[in-house]
Protein backbone atom coordinates (compact mmCIF):
# COMPACT_ATOMS: atom_id res chain seq x y z
CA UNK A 1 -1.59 -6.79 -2.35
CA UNK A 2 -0.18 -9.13 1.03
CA UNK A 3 -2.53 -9.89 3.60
CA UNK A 4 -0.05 -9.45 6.09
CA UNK A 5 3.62 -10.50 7.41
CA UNK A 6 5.11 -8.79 4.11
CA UNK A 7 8.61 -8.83 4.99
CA UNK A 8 9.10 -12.70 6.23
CA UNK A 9 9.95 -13.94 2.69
CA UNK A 10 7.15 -15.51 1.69
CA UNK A 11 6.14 -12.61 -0.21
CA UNK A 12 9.44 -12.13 -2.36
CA UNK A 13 8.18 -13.54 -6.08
CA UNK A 14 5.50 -11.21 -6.28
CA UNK A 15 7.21 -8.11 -4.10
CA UNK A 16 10.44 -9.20 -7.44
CA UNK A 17 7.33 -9.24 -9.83
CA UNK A 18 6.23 -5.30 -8.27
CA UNK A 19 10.38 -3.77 -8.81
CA UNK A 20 9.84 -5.24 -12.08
CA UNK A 21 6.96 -3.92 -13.05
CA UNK A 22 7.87 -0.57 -11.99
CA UNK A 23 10.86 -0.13 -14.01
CA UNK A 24 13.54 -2.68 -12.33
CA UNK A 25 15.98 -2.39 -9.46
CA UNK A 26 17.10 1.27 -10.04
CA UNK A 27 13.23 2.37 -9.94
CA UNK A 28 12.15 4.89 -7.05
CA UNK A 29 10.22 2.71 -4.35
CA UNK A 30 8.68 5.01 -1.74
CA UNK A 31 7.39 2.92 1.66
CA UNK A 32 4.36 4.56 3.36
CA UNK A 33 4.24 3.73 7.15
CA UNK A 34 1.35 5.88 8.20
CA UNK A 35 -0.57 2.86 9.07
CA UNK A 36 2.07 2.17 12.03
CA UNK A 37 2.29 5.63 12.87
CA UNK A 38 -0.39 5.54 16.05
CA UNK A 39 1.92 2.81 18.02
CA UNK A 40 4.83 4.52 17.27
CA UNK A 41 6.10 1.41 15.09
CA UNK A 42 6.59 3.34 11.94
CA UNK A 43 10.38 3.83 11.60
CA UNK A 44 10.91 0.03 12.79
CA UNK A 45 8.31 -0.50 10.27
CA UNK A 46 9.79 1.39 7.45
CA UNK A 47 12.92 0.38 8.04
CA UNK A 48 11.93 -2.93 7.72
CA UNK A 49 10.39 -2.44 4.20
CA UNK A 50 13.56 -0.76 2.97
CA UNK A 51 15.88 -2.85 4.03
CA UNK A 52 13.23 -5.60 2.93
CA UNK A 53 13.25 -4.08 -1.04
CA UNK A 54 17.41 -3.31 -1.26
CA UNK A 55 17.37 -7.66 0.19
CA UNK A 56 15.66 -7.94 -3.63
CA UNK A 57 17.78 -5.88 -5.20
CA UNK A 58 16.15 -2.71 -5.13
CA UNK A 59 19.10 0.77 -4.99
CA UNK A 60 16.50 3.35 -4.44
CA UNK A 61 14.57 2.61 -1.59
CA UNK A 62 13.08 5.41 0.67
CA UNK A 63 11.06 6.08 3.59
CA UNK A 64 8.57 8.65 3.59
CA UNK A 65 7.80 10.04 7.01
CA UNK A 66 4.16 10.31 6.15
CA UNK A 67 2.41 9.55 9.59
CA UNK A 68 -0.56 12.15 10.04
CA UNK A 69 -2.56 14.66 7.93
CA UNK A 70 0.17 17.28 8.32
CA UNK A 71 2.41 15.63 6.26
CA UNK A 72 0.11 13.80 3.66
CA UNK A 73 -0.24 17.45 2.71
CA UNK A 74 3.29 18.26 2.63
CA UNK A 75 4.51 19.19 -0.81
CA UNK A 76 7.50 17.82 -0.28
CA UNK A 77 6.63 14.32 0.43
CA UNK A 78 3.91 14.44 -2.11
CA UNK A 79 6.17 15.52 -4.10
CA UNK A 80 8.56 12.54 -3.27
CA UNK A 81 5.64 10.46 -3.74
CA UNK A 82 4.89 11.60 -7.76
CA UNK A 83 8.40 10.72 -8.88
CA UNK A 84 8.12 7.28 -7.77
CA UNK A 85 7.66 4.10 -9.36
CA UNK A 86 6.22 1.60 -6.58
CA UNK A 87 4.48 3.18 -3.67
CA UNK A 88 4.55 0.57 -0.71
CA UNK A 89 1.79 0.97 2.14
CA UNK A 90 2.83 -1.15 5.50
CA UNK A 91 0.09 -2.74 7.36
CA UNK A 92 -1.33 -1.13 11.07
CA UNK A 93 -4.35 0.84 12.02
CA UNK A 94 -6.19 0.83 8.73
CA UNK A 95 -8.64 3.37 9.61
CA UNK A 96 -5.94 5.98 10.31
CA UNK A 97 -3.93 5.39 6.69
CA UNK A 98 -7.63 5.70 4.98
CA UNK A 99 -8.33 8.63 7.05
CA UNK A 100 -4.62 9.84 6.98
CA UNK A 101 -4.52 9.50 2.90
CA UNK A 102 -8.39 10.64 1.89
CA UNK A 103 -8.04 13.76 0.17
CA UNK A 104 -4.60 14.55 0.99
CA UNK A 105 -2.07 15.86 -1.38
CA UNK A 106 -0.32 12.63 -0.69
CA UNK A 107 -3.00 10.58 -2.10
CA UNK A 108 -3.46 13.05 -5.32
CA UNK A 109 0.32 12.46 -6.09
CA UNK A 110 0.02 8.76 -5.56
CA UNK A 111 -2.99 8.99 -8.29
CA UNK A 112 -1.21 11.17 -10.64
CA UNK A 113 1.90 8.61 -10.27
CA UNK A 114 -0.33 5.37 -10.50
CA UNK A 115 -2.04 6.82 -13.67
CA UNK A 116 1.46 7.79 -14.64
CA UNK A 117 2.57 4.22 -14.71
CA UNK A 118 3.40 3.24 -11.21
CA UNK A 119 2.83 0.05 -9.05
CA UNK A 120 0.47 1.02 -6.15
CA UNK A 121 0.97 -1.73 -3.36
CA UNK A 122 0.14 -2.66 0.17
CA UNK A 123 -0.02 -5.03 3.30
CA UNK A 124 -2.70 -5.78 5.51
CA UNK A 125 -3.58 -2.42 6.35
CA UNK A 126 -1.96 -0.93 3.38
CA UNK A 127 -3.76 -3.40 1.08
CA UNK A 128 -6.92 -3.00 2.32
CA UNK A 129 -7.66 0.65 2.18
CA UNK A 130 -6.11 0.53 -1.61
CA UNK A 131 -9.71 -1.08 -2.00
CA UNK A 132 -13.08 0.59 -3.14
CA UNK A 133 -14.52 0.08 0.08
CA UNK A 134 -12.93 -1.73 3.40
CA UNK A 135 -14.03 -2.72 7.07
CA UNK A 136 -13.57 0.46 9.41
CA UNK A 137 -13.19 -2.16 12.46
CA UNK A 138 -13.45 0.27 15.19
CA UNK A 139 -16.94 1.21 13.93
CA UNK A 140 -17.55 -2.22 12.02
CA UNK A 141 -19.21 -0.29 9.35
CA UNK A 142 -17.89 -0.25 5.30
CA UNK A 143 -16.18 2.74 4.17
CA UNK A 144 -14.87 4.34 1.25
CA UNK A 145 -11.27 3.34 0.89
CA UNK A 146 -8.71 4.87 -2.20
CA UNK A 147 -10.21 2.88 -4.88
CA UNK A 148 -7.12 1.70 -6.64
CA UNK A 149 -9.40 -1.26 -6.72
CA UNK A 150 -12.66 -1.05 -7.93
CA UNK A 151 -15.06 -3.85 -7.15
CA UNK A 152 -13.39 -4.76 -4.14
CA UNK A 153 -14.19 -4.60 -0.53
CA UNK A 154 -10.88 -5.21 2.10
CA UNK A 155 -12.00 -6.68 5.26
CA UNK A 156 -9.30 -8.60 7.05
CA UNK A 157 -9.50 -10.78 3.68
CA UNK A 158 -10.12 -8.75 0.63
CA UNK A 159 -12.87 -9.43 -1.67
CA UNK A 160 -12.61 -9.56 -5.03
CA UNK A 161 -15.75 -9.16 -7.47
CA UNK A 162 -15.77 -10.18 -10.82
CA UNK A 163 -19.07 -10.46 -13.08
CA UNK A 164 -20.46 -10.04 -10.06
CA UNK A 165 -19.28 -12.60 -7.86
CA UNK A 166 -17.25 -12.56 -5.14
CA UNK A 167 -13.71 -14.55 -4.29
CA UNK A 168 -12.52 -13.96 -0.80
CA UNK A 169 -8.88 -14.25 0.00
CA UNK A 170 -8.16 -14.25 3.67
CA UNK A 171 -5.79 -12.67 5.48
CA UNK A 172 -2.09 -13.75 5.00
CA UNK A 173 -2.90 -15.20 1.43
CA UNK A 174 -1.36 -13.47 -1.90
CA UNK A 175 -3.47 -13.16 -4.72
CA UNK A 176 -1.71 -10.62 -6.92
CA UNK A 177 -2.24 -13.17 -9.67
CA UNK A 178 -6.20 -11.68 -10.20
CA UNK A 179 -4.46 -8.46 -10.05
CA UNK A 180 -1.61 -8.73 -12.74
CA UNK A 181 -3.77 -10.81 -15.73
């Protein structure tokens, strides 16, 4: 999880750590850009991720042209989406990936690949709807997000709960550490 700016290097140890994790530089990354779909920034966006991942090494870097609910139910892209190994979601319009994604067959393959062994990860927008709940902050109100991670709440800064109480880490801040322990 990034709080934002993914791709201006400060992220590369733990975006290294996430290829690793998912099987090493010849593993399948898929990069989600739904969330910059509504300003029409998500092929600048995407390409930005892969060229970001094959920079650290990655060979099999693709770009999914999931960008509305059409094609989050496209077998072929969830398909695309199954077989791979880390699943990247760029930042954006948070409300429109969570509403994009929720009970898509996109999100069903990203659940059958994440219980299948698979690094789920995101940025700013991206991160925060990989949450249990996050800030919808057109309506200001707290909604369900994909609840890769439960106990959490994504609101600009993610919040973390453990026993019961909460760390905040604000935007632009990495805290994969409480993630990967």
């Amino acid at each position: 999880m990034e709080g934002g700016a993914e791709f201006g290097g400060q992220m590369a140890v733990p975006d290294r750590r996430a290829i690793e994790l998912a099987g090493g530089p010849g593993a399948l990354i898929s990069i989600i850009p739904t969330a910059a779909a509504p300003d029409n920034n998500h092929q600048r966006a995407g390409r930005n991720g892969v060229n970001w991942f094959q920079g650290l090494g990655a060979t099999q870097v693709q770009l999914l042209p999931l960008i509305d609910k059409a094609s989050a139910n496209d077998p072929a892209i969830a398909a695309s989406i199954a077989q791979s190994r880390l699943i990247y979601m760029l930042g954006g319009f948070t409300s429109y990936l969570g509403q994009t994604l929720a009970n898509s067959a996109s999100y069903q393959a990203m659940l059958a690949a994440y219980e299948a062994g698979a690094v789920i990860a995101g940025s700013s927008a991206g991160a925060m709807v990989m949450c249990q709940y996050y800030t919808d902050r057109d309506s200001g109100r707290i909604v369900e997000g994909l609840n890769f991670l439960p106990n959490t709440c994504g609101q600009g800064a993610v919040t973390v709960y453990r026993e019961g109480r909460p760390t905040v880490h604000p935007a632009g801040s990495s805290f994969n550490d409480d993630f990967l322990h």
